[in-house]
C-alpha atoms as a PDB file:
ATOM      1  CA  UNK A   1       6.594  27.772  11.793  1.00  0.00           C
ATOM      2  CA  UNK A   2       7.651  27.758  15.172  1.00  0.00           C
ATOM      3  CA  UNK A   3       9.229  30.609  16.733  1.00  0.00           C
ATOM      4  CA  UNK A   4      13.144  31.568  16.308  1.00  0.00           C
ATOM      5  CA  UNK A   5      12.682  29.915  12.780  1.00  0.00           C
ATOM      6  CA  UNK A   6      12.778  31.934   9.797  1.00  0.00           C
ATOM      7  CA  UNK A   7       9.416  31.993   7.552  1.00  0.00           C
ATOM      8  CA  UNK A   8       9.473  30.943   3.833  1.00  0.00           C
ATOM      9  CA  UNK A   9      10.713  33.688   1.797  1.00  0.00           C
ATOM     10  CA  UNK A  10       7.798  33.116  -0.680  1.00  0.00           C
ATOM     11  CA  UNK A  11       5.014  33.225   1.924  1.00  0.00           C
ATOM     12  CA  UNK A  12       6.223  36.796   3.608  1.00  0.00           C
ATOM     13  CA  UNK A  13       4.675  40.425   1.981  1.00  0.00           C
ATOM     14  CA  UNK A  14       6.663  43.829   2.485  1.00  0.00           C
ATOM     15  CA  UNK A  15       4.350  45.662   4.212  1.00  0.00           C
ATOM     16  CA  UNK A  16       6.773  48.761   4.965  1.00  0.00           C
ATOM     17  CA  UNK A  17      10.182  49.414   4.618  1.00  0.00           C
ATOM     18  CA  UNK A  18      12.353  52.372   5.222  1.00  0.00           C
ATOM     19  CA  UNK A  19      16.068  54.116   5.367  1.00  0.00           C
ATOM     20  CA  UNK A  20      17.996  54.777   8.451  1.00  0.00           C
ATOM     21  CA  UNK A  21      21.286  55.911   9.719  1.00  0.00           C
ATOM     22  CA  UNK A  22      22.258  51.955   9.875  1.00  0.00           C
ATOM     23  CA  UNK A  23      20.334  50.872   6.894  1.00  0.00           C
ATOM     24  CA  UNK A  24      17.108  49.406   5.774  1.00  0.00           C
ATOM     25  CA  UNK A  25      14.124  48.677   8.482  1.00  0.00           C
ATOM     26  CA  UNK A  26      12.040  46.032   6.498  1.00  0.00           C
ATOM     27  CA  UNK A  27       8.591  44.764   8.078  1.00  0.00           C
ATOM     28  CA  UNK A  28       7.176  41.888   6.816  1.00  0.00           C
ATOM     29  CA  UNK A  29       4.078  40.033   7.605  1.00  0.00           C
ATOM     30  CA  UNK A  30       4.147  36.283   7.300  1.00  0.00           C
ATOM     31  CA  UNK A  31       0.655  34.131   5.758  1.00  0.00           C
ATOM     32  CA  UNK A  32       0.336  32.939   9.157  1.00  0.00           C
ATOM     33  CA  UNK A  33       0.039  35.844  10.846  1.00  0.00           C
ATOM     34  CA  UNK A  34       3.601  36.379  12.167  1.00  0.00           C
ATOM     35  CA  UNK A  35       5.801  39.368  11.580  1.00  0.00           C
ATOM     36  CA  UNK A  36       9.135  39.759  10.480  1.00  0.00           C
ATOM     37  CA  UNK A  37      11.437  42.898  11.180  1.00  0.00           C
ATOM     38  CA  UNK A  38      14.185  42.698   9.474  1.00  0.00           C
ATOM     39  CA  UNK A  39      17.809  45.088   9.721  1.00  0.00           C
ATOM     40  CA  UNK A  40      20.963  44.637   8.359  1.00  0.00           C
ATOM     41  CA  UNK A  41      22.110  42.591  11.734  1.00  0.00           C
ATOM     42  CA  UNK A  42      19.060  41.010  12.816  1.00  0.00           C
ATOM     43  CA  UNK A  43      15.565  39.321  11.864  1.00  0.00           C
ATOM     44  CA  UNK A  44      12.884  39.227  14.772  1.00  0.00           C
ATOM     45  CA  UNK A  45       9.981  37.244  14.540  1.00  0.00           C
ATOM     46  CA  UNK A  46       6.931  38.687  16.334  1.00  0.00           C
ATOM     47  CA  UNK A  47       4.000  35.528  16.630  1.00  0.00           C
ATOM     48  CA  UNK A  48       0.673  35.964  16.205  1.00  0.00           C
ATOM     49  CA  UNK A  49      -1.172  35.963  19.915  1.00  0.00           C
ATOM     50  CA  UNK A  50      -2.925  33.257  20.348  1.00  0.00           C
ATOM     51  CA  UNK A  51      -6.204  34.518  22.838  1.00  0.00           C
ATOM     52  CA  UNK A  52      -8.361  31.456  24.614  1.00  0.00           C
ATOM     53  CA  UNK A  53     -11.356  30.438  23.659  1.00  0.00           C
ATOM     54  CA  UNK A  54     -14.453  31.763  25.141  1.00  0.00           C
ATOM     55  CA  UNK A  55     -17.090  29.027  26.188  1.00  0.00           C
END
């Protein structure tokens, strides 16, 4: 997935979720290593860093 996409709902795990004064705060973590926060009004996608290889 590239990023500003949305992941495959099948391939994301609820790691945490939680109540606030606007609603539910869901965190998600993707099978590739992204993250998902989700809120009523949004959905950010956090990618996975990506460090250089050592040689």
């Amino acid at each position: 997935m590239h990023s500003g996409h949305l992941h495959d709902p099948l391939a994301l795990t609820v790691t945490s979720s939680h109540r606030t004064s606007e609603g539910v705060v869901s965190y998600l973590r993707c099978a590739c290593g992204a993250w998902e926060v989700r809120t009523p009004a949004t959905v950010a996608t956090i990618r996975p860093r990506r460090f250089p290889a050592i040689d």
